[in-house]
N, C-alpha and C. Protein backbone atom coordinates (compact mmCIF):
# COMPACT_ATOMS: atom_id res chain seq x y z
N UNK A 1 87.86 133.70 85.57
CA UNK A 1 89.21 133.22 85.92
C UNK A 1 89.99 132.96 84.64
N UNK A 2 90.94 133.54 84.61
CA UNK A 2 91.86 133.53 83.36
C UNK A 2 92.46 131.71 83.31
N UNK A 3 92.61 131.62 81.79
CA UNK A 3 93.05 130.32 82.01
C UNK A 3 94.40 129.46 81.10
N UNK A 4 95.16 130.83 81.03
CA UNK A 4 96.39 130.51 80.86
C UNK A 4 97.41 129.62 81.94
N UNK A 5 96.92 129.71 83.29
CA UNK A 5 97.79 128.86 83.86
C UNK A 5 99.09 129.72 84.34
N UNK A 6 99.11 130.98 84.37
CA UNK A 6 100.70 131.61 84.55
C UNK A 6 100.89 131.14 85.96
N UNK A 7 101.45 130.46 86.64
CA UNK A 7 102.00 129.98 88.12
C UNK A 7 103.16 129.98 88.01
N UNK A 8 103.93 130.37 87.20
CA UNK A 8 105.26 129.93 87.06
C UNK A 8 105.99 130.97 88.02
N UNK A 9 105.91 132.14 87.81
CA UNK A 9 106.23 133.20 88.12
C UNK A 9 105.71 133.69 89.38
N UNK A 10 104.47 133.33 89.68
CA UNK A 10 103.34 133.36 91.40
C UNK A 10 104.14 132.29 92.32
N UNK A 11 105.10 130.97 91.35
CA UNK A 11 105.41 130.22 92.61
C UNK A 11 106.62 129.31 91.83
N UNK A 12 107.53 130.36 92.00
CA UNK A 12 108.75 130.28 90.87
C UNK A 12 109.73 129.20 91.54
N UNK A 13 109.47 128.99 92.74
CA UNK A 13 110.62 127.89 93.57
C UNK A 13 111.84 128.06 93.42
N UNK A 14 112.61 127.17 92.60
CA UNK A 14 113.31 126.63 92.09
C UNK A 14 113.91 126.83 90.74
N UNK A 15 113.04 127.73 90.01
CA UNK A 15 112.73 126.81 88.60
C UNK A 15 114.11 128.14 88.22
N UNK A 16 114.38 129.31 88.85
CA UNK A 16 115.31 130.07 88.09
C UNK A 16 116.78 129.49 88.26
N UNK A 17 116.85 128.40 88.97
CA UNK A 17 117.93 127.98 89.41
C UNK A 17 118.45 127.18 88.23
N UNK A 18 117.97 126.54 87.80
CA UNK A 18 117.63 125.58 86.29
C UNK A 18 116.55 125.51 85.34
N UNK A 19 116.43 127.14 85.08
CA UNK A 19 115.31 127.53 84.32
C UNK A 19 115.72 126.91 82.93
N UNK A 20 117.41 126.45 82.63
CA UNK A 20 117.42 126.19 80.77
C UNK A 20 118.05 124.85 81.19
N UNK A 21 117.37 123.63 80.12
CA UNK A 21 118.14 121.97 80.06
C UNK A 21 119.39 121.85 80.36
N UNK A 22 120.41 121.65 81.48
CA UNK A 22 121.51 121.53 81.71
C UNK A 22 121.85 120.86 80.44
N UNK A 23 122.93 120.90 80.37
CA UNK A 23 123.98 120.64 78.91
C UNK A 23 125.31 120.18 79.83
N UNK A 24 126.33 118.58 79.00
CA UNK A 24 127.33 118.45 79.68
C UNK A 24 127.03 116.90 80.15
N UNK A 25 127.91 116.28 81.01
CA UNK A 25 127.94 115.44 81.44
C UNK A 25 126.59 114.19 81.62
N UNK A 26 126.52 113.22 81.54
CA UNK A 26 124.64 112.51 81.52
C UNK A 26 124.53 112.65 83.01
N UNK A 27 123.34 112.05 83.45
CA UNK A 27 122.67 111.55 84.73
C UNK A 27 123.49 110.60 84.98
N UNK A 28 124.03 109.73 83.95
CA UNK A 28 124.94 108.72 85.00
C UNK A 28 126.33 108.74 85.34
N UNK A 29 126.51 109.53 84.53
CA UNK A 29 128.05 109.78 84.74
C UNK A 29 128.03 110.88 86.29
N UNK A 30 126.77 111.62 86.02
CA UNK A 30 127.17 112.53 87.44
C UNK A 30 127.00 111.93 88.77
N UNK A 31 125.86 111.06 88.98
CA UNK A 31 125.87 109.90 89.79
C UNK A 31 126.78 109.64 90.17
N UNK A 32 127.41 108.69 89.15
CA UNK A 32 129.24 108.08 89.43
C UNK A 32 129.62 108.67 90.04
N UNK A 33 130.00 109.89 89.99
CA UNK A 33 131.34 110.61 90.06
C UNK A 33 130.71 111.21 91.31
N UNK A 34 129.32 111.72 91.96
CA UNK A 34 129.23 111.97 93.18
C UNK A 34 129.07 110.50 93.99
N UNK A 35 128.70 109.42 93.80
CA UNK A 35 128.75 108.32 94.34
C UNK A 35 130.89 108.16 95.02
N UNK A 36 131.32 108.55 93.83
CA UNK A 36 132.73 108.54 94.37
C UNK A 36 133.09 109.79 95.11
N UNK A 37 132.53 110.62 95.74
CA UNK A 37 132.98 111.87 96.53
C UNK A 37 132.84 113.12 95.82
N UNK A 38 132.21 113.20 94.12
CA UNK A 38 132.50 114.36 93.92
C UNK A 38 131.41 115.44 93.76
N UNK A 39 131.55 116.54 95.05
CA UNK A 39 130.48 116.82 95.35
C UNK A 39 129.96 118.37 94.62
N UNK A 40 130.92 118.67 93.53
CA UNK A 40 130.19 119.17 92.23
C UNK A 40 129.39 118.78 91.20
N UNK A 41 129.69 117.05 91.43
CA UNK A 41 128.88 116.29 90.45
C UNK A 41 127.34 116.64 91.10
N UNK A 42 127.56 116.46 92.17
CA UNK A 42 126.26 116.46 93.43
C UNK A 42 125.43 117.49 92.96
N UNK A 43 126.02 119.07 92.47
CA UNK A 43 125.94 120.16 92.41
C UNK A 43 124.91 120.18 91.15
N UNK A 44 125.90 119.54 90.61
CA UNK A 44 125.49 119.29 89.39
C UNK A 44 123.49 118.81 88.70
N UNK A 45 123.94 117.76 90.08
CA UNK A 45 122.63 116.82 89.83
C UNK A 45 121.21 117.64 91.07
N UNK A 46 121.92 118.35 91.70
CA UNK A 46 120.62 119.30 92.52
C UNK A 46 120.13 120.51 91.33
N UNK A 47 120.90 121.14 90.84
CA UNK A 47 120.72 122.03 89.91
C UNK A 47 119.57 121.55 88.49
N UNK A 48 119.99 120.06 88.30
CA UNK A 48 119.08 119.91 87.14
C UNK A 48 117.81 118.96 87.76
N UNK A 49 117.77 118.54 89.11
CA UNK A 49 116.63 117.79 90.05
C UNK A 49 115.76 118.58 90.78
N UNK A 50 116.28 119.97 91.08
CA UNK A 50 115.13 120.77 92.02
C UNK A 50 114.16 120.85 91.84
N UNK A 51 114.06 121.07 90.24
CA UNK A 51 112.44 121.34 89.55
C UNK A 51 112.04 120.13 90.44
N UNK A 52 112.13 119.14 89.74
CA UNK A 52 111.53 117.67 90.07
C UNK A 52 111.25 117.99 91.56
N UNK A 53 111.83 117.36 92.32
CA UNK A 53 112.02 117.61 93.62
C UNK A 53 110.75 119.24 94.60
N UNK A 54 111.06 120.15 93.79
CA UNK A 54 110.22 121.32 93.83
C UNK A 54 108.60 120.94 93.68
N UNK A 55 108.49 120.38 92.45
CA UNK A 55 107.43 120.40 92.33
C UNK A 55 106.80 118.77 92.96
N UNK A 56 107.06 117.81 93.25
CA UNK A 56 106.60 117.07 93.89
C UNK A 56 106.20 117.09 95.11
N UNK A 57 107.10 118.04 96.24
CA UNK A 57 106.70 118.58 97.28
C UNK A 57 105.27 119.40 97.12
N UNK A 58 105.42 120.76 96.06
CA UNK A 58 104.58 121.70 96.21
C UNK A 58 103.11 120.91 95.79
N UNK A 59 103.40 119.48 95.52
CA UNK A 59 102.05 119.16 95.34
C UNK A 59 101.53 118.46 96.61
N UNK A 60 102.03 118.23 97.35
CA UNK A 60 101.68 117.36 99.13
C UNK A 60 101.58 118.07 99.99
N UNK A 61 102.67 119.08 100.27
CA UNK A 61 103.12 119.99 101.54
C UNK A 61 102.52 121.25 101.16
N UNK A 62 102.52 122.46 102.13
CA UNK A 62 102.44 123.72 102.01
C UNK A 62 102.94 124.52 101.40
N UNK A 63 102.65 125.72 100.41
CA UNK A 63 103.53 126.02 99.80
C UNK A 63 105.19 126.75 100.82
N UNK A 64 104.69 127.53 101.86
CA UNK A 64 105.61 128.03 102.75
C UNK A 64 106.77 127.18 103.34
N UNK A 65 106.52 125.79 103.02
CA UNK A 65 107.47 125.01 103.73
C UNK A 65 108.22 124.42 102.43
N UNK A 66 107.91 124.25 101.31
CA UNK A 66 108.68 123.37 100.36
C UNK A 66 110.05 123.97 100.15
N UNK A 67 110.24 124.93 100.22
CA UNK A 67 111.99 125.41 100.11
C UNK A 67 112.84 124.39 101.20
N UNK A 68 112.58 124.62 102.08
CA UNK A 68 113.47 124.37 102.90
C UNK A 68 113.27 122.73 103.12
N UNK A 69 111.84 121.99 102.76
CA UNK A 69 111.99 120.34 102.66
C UNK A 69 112.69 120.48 101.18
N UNK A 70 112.91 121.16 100.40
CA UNK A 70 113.65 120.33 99.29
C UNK A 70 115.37 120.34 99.45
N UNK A 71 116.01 121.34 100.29
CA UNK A 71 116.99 120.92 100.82
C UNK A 71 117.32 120.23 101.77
N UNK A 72 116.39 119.61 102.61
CA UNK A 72 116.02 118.36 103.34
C UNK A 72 116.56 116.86 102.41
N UNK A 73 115.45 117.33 101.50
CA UNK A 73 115.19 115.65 100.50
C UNK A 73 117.01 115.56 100.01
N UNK A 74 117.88 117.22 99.02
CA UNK A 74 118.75 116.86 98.98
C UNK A 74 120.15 116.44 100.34
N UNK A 75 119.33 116.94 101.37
CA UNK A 75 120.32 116.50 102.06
C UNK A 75 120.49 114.77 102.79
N UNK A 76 119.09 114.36 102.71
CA UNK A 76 119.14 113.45 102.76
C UNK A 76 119.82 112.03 101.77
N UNK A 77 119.71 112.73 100.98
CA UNK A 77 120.01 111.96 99.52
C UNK A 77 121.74 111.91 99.45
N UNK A 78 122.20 112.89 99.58
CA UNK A 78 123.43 112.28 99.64
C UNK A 78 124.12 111.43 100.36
N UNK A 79 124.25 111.18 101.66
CA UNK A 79 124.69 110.13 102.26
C UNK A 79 124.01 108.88 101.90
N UNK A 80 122.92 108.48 100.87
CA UNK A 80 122.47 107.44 101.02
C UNK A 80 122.47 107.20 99.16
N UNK A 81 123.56 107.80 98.49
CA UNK A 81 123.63 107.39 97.17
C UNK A 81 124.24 106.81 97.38
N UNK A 82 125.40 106.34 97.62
CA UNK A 82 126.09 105.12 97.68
C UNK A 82 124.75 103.91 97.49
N UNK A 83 124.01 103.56 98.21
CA UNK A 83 122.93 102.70 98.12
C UNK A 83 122.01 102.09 97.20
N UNK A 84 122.47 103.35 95.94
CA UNK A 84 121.32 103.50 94.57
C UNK A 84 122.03 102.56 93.68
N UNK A 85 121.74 101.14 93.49
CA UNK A 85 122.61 100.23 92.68
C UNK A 85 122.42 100.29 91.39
N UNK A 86 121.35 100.96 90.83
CA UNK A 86 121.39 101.11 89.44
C UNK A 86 121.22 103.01 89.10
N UNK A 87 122.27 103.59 88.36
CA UNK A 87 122.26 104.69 88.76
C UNK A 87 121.57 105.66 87.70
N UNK A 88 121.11 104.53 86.60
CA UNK A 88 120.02 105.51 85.69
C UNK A 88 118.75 105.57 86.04
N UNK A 89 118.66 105.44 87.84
CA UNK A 89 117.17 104.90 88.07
C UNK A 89 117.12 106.39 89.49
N UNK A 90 117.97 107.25 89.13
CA UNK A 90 118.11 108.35 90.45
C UNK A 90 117.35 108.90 90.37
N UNK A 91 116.38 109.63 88.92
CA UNK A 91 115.21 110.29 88.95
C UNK A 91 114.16 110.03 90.11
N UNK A 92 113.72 108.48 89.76
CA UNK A 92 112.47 108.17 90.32
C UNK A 92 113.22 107.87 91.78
N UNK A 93 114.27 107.46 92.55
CA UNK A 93 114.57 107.03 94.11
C UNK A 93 114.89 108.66 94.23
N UNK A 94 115.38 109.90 93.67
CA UNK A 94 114.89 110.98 94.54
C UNK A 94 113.54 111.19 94.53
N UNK A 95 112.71 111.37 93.67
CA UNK A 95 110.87 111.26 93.93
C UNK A 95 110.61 111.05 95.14
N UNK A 96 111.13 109.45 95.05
CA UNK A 96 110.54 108.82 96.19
C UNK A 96 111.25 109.02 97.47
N UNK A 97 112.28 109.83 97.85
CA UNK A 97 112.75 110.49 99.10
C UNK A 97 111.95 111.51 99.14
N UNK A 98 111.62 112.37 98.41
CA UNK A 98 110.96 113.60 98.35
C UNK A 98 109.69 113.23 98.65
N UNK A 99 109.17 112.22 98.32
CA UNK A 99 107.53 111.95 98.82
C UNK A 99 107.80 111.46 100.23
N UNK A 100 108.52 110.49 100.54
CA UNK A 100 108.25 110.40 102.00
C UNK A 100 108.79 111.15 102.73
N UNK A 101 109.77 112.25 102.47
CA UNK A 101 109.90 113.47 103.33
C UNK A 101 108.26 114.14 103.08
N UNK A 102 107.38 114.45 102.54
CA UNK A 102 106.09 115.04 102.36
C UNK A 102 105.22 114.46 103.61
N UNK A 103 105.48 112.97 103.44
CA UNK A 103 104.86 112.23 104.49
C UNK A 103 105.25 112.10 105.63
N UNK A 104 106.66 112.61 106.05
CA UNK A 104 107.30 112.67 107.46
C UNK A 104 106.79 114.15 107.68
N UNK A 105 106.30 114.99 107.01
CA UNK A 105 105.93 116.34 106.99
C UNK A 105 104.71 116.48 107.67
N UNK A 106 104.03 115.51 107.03
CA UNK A 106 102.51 115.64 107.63
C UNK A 106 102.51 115.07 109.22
N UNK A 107 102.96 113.73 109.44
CA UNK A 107 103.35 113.71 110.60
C UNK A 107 103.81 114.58 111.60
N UNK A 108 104.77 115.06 111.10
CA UNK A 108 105.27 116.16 112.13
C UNK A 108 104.22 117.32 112.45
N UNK A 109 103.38 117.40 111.52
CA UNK A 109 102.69 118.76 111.54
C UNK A 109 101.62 118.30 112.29
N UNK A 110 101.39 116.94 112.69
CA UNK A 110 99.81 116.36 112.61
C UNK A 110 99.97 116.70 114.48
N UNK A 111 101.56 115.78 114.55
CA UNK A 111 102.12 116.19 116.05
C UNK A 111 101.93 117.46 116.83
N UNK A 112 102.83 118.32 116.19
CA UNK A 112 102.95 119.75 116.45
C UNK A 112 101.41 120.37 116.76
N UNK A 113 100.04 120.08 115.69
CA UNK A 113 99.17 120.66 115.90
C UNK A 113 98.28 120.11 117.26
N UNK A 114 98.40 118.91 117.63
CA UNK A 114 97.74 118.26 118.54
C UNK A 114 98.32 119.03 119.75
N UNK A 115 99.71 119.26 119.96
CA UNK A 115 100.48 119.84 120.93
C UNK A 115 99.87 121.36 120.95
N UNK A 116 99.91 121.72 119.89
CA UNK A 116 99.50 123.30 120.26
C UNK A 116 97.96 123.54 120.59
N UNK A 117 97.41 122.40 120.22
CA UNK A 117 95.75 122.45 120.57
C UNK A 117 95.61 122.53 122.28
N UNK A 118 96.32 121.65 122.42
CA UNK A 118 96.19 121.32 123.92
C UNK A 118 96.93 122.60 124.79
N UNK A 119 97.79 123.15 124.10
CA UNK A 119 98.31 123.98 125.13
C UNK A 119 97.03 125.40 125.04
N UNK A 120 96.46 125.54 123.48
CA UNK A 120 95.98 127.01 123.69
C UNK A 120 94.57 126.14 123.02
N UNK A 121 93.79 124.91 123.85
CA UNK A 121 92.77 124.82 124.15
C UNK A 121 91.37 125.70 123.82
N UNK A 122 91.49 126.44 124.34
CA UNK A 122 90.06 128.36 124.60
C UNK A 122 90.46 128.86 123.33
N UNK A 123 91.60 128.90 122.64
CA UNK A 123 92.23 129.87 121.37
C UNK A 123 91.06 129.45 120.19
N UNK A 124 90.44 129.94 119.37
CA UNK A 124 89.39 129.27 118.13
C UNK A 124 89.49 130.39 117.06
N UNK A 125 90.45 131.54 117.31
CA UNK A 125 90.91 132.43 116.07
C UNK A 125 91.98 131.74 115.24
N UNK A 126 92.00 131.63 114.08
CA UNK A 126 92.41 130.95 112.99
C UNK A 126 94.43 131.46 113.06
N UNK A 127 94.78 130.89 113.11
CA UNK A 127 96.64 131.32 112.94
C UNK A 127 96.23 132.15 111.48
N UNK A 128 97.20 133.19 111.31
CA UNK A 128 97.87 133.87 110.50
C UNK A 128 97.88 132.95 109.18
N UNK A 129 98.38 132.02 109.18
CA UNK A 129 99.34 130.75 108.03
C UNK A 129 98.54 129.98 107.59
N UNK A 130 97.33 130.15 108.16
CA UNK A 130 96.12 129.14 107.97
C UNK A 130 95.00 129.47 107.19
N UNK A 131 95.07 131.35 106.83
CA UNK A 131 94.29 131.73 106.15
C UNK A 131 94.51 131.48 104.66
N UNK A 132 93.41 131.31 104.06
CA UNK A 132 93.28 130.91 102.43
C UNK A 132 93.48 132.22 101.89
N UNK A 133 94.64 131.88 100.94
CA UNK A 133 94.88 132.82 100.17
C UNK A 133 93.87 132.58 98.62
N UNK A 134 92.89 134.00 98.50
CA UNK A 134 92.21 133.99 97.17
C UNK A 134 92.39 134.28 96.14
N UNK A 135 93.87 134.34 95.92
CA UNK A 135 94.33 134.71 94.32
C UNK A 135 94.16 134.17 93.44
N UNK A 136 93.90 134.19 92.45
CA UNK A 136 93.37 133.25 91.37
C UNK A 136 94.56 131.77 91.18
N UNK A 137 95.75 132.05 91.56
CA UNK A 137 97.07 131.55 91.30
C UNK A 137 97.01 130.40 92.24
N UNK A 138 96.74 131.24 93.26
CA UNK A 138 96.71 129.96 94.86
C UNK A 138 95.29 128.90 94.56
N UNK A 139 94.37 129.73 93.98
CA UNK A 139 93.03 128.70 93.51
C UNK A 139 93.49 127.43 92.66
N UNK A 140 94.17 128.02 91.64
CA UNK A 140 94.33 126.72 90.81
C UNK A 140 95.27 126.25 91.53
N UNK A 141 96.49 126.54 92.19
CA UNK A 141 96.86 125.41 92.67
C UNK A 141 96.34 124.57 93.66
N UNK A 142 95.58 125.08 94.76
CA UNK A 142 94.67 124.32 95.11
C UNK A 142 94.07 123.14 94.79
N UNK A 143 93.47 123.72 93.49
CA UNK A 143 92.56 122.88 93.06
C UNK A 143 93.26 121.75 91.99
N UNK A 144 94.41 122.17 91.94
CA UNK A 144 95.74 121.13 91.22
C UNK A 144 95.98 119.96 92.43
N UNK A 145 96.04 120.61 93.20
CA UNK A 145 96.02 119.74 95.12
C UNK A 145 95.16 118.99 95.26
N UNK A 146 94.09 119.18 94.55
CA UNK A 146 92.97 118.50 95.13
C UNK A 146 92.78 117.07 94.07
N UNK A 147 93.84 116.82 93.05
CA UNK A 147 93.54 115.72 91.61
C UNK A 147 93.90 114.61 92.99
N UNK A 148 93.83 113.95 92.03
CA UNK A 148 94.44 112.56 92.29
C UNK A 148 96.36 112.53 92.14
N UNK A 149 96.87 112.08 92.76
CA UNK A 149 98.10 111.97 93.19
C UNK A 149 99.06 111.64 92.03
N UNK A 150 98.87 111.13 90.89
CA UNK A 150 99.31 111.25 89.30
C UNK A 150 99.29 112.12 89.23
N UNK A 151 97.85 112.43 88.87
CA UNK A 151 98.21 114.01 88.04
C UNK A 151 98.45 115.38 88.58
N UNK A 152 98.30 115.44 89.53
CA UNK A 152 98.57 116.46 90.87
C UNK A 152 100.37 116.80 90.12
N UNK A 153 100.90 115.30 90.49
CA UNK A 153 102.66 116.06 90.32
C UNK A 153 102.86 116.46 88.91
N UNK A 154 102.11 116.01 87.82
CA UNK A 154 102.66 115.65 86.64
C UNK A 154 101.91 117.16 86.17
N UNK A 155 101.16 117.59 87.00
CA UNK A 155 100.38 119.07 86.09
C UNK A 155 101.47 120.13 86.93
N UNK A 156 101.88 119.99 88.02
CA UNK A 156 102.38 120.91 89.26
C UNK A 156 103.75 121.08 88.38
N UNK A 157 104.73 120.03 88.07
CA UNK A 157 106.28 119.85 87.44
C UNK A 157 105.70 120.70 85.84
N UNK A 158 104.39 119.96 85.46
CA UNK A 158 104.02 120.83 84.03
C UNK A 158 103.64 122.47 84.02
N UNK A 159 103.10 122.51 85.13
CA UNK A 159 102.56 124.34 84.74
C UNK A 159 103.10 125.31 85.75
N UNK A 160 103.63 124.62 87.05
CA UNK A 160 104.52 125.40 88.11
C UNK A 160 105.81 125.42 87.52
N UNK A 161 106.80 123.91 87.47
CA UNK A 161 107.71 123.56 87.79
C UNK A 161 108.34 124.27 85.95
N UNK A 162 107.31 124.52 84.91
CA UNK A 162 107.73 124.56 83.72
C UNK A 162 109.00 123.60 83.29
N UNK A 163 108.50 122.47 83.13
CA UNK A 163 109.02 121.25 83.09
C UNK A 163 108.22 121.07 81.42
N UNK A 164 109.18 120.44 80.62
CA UNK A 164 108.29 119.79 79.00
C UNK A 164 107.91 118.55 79.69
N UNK A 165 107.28 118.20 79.26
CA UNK A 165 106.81 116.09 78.95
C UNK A 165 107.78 115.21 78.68
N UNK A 166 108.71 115.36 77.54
CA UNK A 166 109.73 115.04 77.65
C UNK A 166 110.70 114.92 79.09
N UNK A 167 111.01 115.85 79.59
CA UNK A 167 111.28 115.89 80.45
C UNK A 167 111.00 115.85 81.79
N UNK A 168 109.84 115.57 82.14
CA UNK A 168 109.18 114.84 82.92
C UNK A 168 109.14 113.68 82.81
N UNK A 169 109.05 112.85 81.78
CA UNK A 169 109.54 111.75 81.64
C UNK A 169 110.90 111.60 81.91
N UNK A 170 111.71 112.02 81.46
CA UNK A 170 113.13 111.73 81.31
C UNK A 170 113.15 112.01 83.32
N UNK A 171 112.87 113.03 83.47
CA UNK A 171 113.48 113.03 85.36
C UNK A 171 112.65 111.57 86.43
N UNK A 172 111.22 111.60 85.57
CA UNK A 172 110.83 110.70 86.50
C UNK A 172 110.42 109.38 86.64
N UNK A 173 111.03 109.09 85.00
CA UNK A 173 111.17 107.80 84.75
C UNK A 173 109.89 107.17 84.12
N UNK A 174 109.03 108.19 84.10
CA UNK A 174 107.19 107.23 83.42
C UNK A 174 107.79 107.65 82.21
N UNK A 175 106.97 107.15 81.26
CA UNK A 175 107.15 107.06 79.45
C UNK A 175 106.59 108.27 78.85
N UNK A 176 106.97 108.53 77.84
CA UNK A 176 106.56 109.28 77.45
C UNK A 176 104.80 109.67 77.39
N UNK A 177 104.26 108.37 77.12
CA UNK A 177 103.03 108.12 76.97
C UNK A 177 102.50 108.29 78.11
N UNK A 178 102.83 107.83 79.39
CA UNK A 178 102.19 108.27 80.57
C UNK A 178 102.11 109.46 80.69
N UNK A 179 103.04 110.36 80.85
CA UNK A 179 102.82 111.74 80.89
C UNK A 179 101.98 112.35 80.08
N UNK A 180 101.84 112.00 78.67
CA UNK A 180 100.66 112.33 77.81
C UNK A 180 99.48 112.42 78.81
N UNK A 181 99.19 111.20 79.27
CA UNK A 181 98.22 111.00 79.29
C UNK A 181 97.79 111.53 81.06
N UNK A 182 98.83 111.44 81.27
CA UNK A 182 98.32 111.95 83.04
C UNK A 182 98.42 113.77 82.85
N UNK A 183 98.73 114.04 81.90
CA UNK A 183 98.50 115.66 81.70
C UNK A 183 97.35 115.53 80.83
N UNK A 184 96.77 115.35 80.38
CA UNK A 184 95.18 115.76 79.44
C UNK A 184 94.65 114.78 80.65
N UNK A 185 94.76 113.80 81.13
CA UNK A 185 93.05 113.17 82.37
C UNK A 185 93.53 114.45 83.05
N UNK A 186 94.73 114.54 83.73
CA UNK A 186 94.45 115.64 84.88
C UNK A 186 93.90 117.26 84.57
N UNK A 187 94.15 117.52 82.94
CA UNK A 187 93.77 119.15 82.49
C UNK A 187 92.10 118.95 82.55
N UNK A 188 91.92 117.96 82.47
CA UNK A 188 90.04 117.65 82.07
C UNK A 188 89.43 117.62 83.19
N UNK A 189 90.48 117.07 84.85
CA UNK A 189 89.88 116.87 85.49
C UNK A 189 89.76 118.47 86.60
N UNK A 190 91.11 118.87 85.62
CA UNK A 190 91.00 120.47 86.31
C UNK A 190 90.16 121.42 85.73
N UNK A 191 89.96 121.27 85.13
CA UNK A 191 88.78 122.26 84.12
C UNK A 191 87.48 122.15 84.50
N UNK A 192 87.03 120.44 84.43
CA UNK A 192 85.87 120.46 85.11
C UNK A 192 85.79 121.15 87.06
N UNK A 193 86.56 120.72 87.33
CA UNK A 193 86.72 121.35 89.18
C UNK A 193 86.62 123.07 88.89
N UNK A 194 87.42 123.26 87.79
CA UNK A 194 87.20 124.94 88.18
C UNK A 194 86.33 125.60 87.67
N UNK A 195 85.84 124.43 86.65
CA UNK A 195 84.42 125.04 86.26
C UNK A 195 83.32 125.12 86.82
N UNK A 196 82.84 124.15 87.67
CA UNK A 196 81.64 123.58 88.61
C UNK A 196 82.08 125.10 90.01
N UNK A 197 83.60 125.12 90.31
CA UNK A 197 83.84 126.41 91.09
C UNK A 197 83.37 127.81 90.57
N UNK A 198 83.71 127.89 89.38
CA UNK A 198 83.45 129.52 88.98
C UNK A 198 82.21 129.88 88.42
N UNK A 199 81.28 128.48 88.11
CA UNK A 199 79.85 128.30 87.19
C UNK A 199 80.67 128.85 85.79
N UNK A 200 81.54 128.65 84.95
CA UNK A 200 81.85 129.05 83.92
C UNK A 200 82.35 128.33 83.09
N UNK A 201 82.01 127.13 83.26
CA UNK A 201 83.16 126.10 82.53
C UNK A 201 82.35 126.05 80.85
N UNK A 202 81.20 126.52 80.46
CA UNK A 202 80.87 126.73 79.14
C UNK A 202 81.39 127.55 78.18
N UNK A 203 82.01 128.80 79.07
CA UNK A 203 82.39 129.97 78.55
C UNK A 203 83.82 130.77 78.86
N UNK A 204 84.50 129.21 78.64
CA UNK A 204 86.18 129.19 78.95
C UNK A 204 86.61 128.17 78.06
N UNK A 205 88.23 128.32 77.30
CA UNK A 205 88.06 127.18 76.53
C UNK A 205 89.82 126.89 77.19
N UNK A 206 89.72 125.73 77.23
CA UNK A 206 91.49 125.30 78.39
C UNK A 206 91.94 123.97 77.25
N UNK A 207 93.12 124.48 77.32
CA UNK A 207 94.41 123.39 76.74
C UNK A 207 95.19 122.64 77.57
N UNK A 208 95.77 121.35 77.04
CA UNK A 208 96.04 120.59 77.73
C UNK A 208 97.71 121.07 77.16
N UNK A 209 98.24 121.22 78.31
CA UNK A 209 100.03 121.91 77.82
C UNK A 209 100.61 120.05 77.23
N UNK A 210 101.70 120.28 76.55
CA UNK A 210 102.28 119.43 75.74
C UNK A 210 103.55 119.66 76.33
């Protein structure tokens, strides 16, 4: 298993939408100015939040469904900025819309599947959507799925979302130092998982992205 990590491009989301550091106006000034009606500022602030937003989903939900919950999370989010009383703090209160849309996700799905059990009861052939995809790409993210809930988003925004550290910090409000550090526990904790998976973890050598 190759171990460059290329996902960027296998599960591009978002990321061409604001593939380069917006330039121009801050985070709080665009706030403001969509807090007051202006809904290019809005534009503004989906364009440089999707990553974020993108990749926090693609670490909870399915990959097939995160498009369309991340225009959920932004649609939710606007009628309820008015509400955000401190407005250099929008990084982390969209996160946290975006995670509990993940969690209204599972619900719904938990619903939906109980409903369809019962109707097709005798049915025990696997849906279409349900089959595991074995690409090496879908493995690691998988197995990115499978960390602990830190480092899950903070490797997903790092090696999907092609997000810097810096900037993972800066969107989601942990320090610089956290992100350090929740990207090398989580690269160590992915290396060992895919090593114990492939029997090869002696004869692979993996970096922790910066």
């Amino acid at each position: 298993m190759s171990t460059d990590f290329k996902l960027q491009s296998t599960f591009p989301g978002l990321a061409a939408v604001n593939s380069a550091t917006e330039t121009g106006a801050s985070d709080i000034a665009l706030v403001q100015a969509a807090q007051n009606g202006d809904r290019s500022a809005f534009g503004k602030l989906y364009a440089r939040y999707s990553r974020l937003v993108h990749g926090i989903l693609l670490s909870k939900v399915p990959h097939a469904a995160v498009e369309d919950l991340v225009q959920d999370v932004f649609l939710q989010a606007l009628p309820r900025l008015n509400s955000l009383r401190d407005v250099s703090r929008f990084g982390g209160w969209l996160a946290a819309i975006a995670r509990n849309r993940a969690i209204d996700f599972h619900r719904q799905s938990r619903r939906a599947d109980e409903f369809d059990e019962q109707i097709h009861e005798g049915d025990k052939q696997p849906h279409a959507a349900h089959r595991v995809d074995q690409s090496e790409a879908h493995q690691i993210l998988e197995a990115i799925r499978s960390l602990p809930n830190t480092y899950r988003e903070t490797l997903i925004l790092r090696l999907v979302e092609g997000m810097t550290g810096p900037e993972i910090a800066a969107r989601t409000g942990l320090t610089h130092g956290s992100v350090r550090v929740n990207l090398h526990r989580g690269m160590q904790q992915l290396r060992e998982l895919l090593g114990r998976k492939t029997g090869a973890s002696d004869s692979q050598t993996w970096s922790t992205p910066t």
